[in-house]
Protein backbone atom coordinates (compact mmCIF):
# COMPACT_ATOMS: atom_id res chain seq x y z
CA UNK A 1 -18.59 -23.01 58.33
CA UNK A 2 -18.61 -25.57 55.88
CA UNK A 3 -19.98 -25.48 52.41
CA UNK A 4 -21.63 -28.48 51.17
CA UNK A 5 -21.07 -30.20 47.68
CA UNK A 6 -24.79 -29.91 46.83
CA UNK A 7 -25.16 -26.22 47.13
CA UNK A 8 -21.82 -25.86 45.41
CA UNK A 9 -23.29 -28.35 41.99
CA UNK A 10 -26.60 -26.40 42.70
CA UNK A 11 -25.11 -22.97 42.03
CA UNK A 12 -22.56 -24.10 39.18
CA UNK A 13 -25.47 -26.08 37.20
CA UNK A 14 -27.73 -22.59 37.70
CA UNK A 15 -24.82 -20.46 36.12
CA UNK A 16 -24.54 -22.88 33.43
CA UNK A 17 -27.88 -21.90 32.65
CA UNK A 18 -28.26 -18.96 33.39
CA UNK A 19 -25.13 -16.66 32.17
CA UNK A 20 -26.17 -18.11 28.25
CA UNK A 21 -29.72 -16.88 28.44
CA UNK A 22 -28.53 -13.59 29.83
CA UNK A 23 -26.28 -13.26 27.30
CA UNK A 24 -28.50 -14.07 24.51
CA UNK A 25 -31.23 -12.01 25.84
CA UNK A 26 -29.34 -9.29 26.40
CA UNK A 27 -26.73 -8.83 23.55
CA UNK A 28 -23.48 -9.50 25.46
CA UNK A 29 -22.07 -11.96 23.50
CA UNK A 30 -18.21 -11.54 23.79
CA UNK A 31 -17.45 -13.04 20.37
CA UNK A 32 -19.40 -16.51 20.57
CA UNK A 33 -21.44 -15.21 17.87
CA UNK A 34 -20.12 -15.77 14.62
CA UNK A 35 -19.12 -13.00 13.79
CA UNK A 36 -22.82 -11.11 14.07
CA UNK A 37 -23.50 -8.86 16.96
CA UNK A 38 -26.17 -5.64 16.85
CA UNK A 39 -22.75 -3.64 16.09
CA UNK A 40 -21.50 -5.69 13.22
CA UNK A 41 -24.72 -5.24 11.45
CA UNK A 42 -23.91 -3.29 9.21
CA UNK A 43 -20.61 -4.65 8.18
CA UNK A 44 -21.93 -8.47 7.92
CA UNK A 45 -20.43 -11.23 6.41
CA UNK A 46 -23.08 -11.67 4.03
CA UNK A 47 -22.88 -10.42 0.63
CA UNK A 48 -25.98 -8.66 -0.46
CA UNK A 49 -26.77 -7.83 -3.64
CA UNK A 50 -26.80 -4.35 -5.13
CA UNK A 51 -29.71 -2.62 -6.09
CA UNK A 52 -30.20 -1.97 -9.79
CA UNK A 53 -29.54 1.48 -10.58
CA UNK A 54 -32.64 3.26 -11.73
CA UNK A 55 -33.26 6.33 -13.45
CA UNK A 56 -33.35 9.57 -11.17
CA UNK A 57 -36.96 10.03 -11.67
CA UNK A 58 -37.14 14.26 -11.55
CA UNK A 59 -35.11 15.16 -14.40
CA UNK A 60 -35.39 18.56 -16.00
CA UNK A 61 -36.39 18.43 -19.36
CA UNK A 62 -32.95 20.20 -20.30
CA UNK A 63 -31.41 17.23 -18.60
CA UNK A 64 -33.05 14.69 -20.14
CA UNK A 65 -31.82 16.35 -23.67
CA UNK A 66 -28.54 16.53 -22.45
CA UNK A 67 -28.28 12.86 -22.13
CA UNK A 68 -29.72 11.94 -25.23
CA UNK A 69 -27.86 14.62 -27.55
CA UNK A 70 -24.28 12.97 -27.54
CA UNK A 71 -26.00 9.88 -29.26
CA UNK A 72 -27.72 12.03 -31.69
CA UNK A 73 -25.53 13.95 -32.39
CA UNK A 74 -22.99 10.92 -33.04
CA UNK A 75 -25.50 8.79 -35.51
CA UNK A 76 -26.72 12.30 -37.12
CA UNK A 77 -23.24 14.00 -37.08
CA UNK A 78 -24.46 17.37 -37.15
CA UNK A 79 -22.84 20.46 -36.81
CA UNK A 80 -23.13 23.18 -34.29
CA UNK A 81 -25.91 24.73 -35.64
CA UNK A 82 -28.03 21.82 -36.05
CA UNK A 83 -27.26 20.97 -32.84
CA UNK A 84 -28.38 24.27 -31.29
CA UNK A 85 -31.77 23.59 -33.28
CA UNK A 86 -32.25 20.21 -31.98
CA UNK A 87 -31.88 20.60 -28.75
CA UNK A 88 -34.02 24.01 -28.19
CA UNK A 89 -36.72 21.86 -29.93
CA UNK A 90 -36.49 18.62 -27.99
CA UNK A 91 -36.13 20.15 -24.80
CA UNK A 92 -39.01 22.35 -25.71
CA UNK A 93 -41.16 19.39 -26.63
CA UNK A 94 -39.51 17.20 -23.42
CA UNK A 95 -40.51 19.93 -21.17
CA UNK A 96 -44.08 19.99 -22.57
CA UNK A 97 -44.61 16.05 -22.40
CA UNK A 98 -43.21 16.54 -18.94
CA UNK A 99 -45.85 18.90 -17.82
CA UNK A 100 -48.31 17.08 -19.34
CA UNK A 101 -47.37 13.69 -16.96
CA UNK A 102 -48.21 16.37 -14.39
CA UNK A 103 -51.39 17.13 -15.64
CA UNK A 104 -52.96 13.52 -15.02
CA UNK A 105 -55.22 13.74 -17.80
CA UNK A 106 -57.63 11.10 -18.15
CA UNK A 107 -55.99 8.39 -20.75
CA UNK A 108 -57.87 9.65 -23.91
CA UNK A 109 -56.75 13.07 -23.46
CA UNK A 110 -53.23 12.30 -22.50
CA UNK A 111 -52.90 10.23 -25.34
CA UNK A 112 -54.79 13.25 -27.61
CA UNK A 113 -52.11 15.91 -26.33
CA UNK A 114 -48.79 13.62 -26.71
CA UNK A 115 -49.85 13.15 -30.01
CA UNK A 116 -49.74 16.68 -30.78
CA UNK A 117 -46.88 17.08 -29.07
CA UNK A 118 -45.43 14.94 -30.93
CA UNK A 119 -46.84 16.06 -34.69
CA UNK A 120 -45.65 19.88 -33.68
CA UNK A 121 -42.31 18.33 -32.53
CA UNK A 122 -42.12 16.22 -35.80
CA UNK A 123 -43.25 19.79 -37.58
CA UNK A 124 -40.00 21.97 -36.15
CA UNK A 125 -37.59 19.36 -36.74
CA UNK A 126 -38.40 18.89 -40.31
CA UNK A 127 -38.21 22.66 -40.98
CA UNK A 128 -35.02 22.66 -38.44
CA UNK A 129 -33.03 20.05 -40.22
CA UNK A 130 -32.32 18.66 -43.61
CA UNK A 131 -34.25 16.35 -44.94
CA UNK A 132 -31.76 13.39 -44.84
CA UNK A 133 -30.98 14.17 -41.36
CA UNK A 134 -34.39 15.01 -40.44
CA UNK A 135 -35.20 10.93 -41.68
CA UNK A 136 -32.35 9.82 -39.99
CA UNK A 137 -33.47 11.56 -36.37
CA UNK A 138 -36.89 9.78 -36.78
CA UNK A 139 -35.10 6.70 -37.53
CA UNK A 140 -33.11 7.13 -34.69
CA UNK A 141 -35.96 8.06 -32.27
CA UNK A 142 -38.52 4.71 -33.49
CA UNK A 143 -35.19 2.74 -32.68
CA UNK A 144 -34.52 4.39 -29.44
CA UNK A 145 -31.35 6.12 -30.00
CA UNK A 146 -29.42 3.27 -30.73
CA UNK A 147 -26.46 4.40 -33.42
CA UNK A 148 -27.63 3.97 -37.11
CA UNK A 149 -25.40 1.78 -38.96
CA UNK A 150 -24.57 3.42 -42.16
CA UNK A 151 -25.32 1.09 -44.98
CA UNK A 152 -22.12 -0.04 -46.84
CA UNK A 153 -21.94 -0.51 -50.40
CA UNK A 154 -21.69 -4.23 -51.04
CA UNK A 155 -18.94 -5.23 -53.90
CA UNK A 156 -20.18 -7.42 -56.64
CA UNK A 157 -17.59 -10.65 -55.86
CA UNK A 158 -18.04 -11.43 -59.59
CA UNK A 159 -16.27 -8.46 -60.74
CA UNK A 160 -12.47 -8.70 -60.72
């Protein structure tokens, strides 16, 4: 039986075509692949970029005080009592702007009930507080609790 030279070429040149496509088709790549197989997914070489972290979005209104009180407290310094006061209110009034959201009020009354919300708010805090920390929390809240800089008495250079 002899084998003849064509048939031989024939058969090589087929498997040089044919064993790439069936490895590309069907996922057997045996490391010619850059590093990138359907198992390496995951773990690619390519950096990606992380997602911004976002606010959980279902906060409890407690929560949401909880977060915010350590920076009033801070540009406010208030004692313990004041700080019992503050919070019950704010979380009272966070819960109630809360439920409102849930409402889905058409825009004119939404905007008609957070504005009493905030007036009655306003209301408990002043009678809650003193009145220099009372200005200071609304100072605080129309800059978004960013810490107050306490004003520093300037020294006239001409003296001295």
């Amino acid at each position: 039986m002899t084998i003849n030279i064509k048939y031989i070429g024939f058969i090589f040149l087929l498997a040089l075509f044919v064993i790439p496509e069936a490895n590309a088709q069907y996922g057997y790549n045996n490391g010619y692949n850059n590093g990138y197989n359907r198992n390496s997914r995951r773990n690619s070489p390519i950096p990606r970029m992380e997602e911004p972290q976002s606010k959980p979005e279902n906060l409890t209104a407690e929560e949401i005080v909880e977060r915010e009180m350590p920076k009033i407290i801070e540009a406010l310094e208030l004692n313990d009592f004041e700080q019992a006061v503050v919070s019950s209110i704010l979380t009272k009034y966070v819960q109630q702007s809360i439920e409102l959201q849930l409402l889905k009020l058409p825009a004119d009354k939404t905007r008609e009930a957070a504005e009493k919300i905030r007036e009655n708010q306003k209301e408990e805090l002043k009678a809650g507080l003193p009145e220099d920390k009372f200005n200071q929390l609304v100072e605080l809240q129309k800059q978004g609790y960013k810490k107050i800089k306490k004003k520093k008495k300037k020294k006239d250079k001409s003296e001295g």
